[in-house]
Protein backbone atom coordinates (compact mmCIF):
# COMPACT_ATOMS: atom_id res chain seq x y z
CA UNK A 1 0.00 0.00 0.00
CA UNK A 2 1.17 2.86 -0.82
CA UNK A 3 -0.19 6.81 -0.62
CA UNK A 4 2.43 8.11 -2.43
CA UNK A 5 -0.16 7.01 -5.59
CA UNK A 6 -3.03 6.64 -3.52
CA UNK A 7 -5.44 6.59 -6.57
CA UNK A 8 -3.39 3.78 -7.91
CA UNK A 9 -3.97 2.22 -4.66
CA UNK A 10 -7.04 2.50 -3.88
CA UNK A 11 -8.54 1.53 -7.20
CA UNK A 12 -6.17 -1.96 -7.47
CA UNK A 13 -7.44 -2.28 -4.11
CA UNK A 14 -10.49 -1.56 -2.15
CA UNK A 15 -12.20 0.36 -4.97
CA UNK A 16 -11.39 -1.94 -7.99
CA UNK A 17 -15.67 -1.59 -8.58
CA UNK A 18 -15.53 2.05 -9.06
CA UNK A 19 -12.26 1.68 -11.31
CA UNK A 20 -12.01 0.76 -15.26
CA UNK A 21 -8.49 0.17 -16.70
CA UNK A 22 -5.79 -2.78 -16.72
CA UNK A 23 -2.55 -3.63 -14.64
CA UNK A 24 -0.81 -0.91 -15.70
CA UNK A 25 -3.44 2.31 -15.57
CA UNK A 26 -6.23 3.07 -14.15
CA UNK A 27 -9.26 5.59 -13.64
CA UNK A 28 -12.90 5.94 -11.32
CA UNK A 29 -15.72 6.00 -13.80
CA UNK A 30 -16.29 8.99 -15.04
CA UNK A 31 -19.66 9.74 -12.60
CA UNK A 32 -17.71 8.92 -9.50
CA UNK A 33 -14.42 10.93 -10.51
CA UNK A 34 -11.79 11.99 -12.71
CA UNK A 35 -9.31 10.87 -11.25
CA UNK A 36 -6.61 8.57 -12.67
CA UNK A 37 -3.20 7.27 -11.96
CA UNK A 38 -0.65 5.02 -13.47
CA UNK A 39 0.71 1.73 -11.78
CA UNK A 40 4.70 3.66 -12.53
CA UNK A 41 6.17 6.10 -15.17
CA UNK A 42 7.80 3.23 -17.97
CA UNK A 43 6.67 4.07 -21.36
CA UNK A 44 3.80 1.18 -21.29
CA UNK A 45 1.86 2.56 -18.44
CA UNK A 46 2.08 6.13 -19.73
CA UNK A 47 0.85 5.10 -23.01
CA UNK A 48 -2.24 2.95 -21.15
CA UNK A 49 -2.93 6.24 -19.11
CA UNK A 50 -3.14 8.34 -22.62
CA UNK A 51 -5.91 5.60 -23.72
CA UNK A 52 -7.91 6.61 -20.08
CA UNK A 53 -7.98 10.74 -21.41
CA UNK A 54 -11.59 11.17 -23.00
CA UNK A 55 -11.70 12.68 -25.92
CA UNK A 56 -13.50 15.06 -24.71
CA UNK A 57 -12.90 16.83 -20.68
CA UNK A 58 -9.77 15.41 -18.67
CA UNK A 59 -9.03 13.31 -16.06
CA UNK A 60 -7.05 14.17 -12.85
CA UNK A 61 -3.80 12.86 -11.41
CA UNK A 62 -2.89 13.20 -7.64
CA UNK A 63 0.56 11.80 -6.54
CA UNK A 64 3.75 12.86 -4.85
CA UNK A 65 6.13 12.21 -7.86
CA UNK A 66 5.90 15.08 -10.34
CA UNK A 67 3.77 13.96 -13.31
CA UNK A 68 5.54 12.30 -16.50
CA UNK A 69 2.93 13.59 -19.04
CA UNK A 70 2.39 11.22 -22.14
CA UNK A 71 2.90 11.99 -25.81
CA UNK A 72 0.17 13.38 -26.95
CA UNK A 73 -1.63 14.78 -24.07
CA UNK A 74 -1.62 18.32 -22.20
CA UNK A 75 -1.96 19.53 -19.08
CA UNK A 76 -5.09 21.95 -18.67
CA UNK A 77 -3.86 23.08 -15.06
CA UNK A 78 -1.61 21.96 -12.43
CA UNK A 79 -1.48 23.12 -9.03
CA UNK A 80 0.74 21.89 -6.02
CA UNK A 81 -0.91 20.17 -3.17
CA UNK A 82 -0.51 18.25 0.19
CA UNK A 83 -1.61 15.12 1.60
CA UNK A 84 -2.26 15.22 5.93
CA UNK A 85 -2.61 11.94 8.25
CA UNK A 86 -4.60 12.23 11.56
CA UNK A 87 -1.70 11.50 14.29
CA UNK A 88 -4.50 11.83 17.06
CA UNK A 89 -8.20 12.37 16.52
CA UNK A 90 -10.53 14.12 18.41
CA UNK A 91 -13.35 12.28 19.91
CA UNK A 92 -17.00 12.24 18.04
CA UNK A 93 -18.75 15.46 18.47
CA UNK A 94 -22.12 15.01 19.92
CA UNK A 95 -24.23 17.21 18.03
CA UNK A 96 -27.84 16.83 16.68
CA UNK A 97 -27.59 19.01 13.98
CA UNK A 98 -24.93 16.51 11.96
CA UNK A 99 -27.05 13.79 9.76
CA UNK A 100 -26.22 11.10 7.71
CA UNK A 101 -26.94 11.73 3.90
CA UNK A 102 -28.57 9.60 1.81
CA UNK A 103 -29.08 9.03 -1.95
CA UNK A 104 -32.09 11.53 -2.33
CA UNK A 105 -29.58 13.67 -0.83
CA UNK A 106 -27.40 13.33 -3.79
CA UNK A 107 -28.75 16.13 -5.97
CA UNK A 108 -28.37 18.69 -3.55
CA UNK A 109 -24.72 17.21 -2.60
CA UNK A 110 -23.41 17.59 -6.11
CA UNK A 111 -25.14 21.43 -5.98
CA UNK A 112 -23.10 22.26 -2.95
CA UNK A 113 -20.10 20.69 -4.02
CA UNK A 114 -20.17 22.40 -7.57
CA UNK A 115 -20.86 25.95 -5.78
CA UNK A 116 -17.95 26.00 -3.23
CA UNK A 117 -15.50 23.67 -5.38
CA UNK A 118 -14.13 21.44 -2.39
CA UNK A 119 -12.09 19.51 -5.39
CA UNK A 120 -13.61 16.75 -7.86
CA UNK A 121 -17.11 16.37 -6.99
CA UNK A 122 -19.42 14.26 -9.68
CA UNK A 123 -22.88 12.94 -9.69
CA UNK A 124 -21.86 8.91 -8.37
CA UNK A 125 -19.05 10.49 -5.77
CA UNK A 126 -20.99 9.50 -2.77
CA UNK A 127 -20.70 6.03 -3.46
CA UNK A 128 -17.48 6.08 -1.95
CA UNK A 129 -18.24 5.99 1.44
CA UNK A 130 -20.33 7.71 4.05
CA UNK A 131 -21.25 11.66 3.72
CA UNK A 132 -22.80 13.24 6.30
CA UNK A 133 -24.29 16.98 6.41
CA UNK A 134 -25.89 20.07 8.56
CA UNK A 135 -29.28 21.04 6.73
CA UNK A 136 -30.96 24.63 7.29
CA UNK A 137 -34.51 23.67 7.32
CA UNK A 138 -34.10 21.33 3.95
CA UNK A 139 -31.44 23.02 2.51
CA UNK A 140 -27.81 21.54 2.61
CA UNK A 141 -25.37 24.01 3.72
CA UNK A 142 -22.50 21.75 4.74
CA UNK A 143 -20.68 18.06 4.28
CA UNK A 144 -17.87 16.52 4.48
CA UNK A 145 -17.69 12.18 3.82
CA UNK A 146 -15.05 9.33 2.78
CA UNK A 147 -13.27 9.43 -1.02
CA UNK A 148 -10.30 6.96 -1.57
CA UNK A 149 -10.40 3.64 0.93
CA UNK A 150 -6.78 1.54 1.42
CA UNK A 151 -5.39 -1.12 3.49
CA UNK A 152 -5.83 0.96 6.81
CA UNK A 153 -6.55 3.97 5.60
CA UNK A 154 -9.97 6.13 4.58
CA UNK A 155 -9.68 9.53 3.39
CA UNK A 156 -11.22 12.71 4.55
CA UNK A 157 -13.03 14.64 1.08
CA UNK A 158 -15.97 16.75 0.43
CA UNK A 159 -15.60 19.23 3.13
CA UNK A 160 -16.81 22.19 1.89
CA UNK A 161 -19.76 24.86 3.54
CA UNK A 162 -22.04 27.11 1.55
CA UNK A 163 -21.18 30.45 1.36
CA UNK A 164 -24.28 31.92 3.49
CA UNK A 165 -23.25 29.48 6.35
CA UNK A 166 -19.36 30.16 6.93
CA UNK A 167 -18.16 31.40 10.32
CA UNK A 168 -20.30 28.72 12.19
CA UNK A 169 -17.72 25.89 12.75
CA UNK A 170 -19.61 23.49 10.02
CA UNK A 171 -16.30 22.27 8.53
CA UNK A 172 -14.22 21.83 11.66
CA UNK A 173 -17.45 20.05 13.00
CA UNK A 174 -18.27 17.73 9.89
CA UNK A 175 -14.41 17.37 9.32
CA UNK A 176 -13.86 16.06 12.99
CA UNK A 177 -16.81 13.82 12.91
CA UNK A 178 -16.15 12.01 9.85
CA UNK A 179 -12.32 11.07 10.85
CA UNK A 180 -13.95 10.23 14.18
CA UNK A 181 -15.80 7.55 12.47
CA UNK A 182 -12.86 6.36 10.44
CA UNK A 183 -10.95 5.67 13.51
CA UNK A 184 -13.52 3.72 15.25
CA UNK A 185 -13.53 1.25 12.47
CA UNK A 186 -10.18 1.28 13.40
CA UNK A 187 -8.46 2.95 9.94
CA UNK A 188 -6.77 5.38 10.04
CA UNK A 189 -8.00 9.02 8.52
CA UNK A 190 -5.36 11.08 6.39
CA UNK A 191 -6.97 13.82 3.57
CA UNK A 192 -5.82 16.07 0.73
CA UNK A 193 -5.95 19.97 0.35
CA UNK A 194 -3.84 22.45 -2.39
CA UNK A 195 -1.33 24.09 -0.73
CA UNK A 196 -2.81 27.58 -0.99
CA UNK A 197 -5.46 26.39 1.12
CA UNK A 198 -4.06 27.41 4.06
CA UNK A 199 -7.13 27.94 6.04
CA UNK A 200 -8.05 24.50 5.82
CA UNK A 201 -4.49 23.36 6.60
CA UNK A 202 -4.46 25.35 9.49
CA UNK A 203 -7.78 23.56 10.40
CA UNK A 204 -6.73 20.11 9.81
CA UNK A 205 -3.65 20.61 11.66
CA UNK A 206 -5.87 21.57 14.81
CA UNK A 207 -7.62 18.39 14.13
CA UNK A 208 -4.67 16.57 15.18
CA UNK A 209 -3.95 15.96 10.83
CA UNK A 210 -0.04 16.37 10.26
CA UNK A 211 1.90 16.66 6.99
CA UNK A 212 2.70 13.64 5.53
CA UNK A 213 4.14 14.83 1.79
CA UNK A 214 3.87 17.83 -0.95
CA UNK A 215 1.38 16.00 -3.77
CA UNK A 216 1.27 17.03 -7.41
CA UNK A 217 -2.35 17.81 -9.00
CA UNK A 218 -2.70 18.13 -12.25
CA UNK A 219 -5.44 17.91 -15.15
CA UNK A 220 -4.84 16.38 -18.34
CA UNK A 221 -6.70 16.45 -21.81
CA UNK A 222 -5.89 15.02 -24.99
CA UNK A 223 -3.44 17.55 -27.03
């Protein structure tokens, strides 16, 4: 196991269902993500990675090596990011207001997610694992859930509050009660965030999350 390619990981792993590809690239279908990853960098997986790039849109790659590109494909953007592991964990917040969300929920998860832009959201992405949310009368106005599952390991994704609702403590809360429930299954929770985002790092880091290594992002679409 390795989380040094953790999208290679987890869909050879755990999440082979929500993968398509062979032994030497992979990607999640394109309603649960865009992500993708190759196995390593020789010429053969590169070239099975190219095959994974629609036609049309891109697909994403998340790892600590910098990206070898293939021939023939471009990146669209590339930003530099880091990848956190929970050294302690706070215990479970008790409070009513956090619910678990469900598949009719879906709809208004993708809406939320495509407003505030926590990172690749798509229409299947709560299949992953569990999401749970803070509703303002029926309105959604904060989640966080589970993305990429390992040997061990479950990570932290979604987080992300709707604009009219910031300044309340929704993301520490959500963010805090999701690794909660990671570590009573007894994984352990680690999460991603670009390294701009230093709000959030700040706020993962009082979580008890600590740096674990710089990650690469970057999008790629056929040239």
């Amino acid at each position: 196991m390795s989380l040094a390619r953790p999208i290679w990981d987890a869909l050879s792993t755990r999440q082979q269902a929500f993968s398509f590809g062979g032994e030497r690239a992979r990607r999640f279908v394109p309603e649960v993500s865009p992500f993708a990853a190759t196995r390593d960098d020789t010429p053969e997986s590169l070239r099975a990675l190219a095959e994974l790039v629609p036609a049309t849109g891109t697909v994403v790659l998340l790892q600590a090596e910098e990206p070898v590109i293939p021939p023939g494909i471009v990146v669209v953007t590339a930003a530099a990011g880091v990848q956190m592991i929970a050294e302690r964990v706070e215990s479970a917040p008790n409070d009513p207001r956090i619910q678990r969300l469900a598949a009719s929920d879906a709809p208004a998860m993708l809406a939320l997610a495509t407003l505030t832009k926590p990172g690749p959201f798509a229409s299947r992405t709560p299949e992953l694992g569990e999401f749970w949310g803070i509703k303002d009368g029926d309105t959604l106005v904060a989640m966080a859930g589970e993305r990429m599952k390992h040997a061990g390991f479950t990570e932290v994704s979604g987080v992300c509050t709707h604009p009219d609702a910031r300044g309340r403590g929704f993301a520490r809360l959500l963010s805090a009660w999701v690794a909660a429930r990671i570590a009573a299954r007894g994984e352990t929770a680690y999460l991603h965030a670009y390294a701009s985002n230093t709000a959030a790092i700040s706020l993962y880091r009082e979580l008890g999350f600590v740096h674990a290594r710089d990650m690469y992002v970057a999008s790629l679409a056929r040239g």
